[in-house]
Protein backbone atom coordinates (compact mmCIF):
# COMPACT_ATOMS: atom_id res chain seq x y z
CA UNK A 1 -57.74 36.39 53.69
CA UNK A 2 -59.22 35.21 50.46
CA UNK A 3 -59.20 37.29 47.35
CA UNK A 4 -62.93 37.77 47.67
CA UNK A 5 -62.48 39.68 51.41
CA UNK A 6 -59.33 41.46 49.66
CA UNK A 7 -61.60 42.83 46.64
CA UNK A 8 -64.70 43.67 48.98
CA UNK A 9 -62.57 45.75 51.29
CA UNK A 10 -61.40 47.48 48.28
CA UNK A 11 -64.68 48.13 46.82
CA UNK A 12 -65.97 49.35 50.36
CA UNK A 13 -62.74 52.01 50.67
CA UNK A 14 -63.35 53.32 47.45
CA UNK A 15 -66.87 53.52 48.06
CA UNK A 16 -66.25 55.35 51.32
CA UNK A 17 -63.93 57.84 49.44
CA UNK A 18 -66.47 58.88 46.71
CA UNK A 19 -69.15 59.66 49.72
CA UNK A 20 -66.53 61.68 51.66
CA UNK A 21 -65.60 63.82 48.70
CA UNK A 22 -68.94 64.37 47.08
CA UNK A 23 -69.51 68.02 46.49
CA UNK A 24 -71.91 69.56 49.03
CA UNK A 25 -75.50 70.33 47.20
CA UNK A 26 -75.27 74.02 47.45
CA UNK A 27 -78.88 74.84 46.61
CA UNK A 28 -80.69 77.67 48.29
CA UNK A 29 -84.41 78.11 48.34
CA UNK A 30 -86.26 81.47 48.42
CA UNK A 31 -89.38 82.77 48.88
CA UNK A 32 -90.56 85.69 48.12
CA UNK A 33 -91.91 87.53 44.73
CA UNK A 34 -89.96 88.30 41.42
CA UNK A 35 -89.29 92.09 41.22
CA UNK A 36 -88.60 94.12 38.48
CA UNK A 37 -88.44 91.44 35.66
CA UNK A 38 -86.89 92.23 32.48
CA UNK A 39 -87.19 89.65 29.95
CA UNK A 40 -84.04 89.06 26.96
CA UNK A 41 -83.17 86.58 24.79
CA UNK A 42 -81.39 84.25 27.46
CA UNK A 43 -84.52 84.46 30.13
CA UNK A 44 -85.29 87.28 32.97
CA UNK A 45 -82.98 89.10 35.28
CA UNK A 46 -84.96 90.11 38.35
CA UNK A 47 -85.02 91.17 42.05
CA UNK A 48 -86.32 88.28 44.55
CA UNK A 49 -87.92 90.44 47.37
CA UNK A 50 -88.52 88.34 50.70
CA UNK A 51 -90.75 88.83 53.32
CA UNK A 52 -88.00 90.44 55.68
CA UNK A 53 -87.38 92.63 53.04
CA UNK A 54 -84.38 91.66 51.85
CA UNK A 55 -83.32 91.62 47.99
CA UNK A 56 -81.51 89.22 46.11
CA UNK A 57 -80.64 89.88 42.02
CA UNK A 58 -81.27 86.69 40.37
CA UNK A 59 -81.27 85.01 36.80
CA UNK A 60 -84.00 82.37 35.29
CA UNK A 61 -84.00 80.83 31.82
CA UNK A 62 -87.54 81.41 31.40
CA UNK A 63 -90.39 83.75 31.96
CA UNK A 64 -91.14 85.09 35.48
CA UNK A 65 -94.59 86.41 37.05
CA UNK A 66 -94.18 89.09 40.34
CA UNK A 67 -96.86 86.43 42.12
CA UNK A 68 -95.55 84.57 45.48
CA UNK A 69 -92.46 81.74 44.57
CA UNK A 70 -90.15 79.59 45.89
CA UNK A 71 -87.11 80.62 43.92
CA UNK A 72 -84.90 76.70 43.76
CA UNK A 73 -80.98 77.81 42.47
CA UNK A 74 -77.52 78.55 43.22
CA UNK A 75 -75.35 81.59 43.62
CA UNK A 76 -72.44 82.71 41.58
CA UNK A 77 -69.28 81.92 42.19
CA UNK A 78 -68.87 85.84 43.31
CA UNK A 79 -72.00 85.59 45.05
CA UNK A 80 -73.62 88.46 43.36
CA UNK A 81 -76.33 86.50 41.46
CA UNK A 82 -78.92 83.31 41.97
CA UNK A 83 -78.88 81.63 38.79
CA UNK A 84 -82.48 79.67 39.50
CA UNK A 85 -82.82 76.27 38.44
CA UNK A 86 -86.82 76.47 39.68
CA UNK A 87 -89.83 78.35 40.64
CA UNK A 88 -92.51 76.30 42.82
């Protein structure tokens, strides 16, 4: 083996590695309408009501309207909250 075949086989495993230990994308999408909004200095804490009915307390940096979304965002690490990164 040549030094070329050593380094590519090197490159490949380390390539290989960062793949496998990539963080999983732990975005969540919901739909459903912005409850309850009350608006601060940081942005708007509000209730994301789905169509099943369920409730979800959630955070976003800017200004919210109660009119149909798709809530883009990630929970807490408690799991309490969706801090949303986007509304579609």
């Amino acid at each position: 083996m040549n030094r070329y075949t050593i380094l590519s086989l090197v490159l490949l495993t380390a390539v290989i590695l960062m793949i496998s230990f990539s963080p999983a994308d732990d975005t969540v999408e919901i739909t459903g309408y912005a409850d309850n909004p009350h608006e601060n200095q940081n942005g708007t804490t509000f209730s994301i009501k789905d169509p099943q009915g369920n409730e979800t307390k959630a955070f976003y940096s800017g200004k919210v309207d109660s009119s149909l979304h798709v809530f883009k965002g990630r929970y807490s690490e408690d799991g309490n909250i969706l801090f949303v990164n986007d509304i579609d």
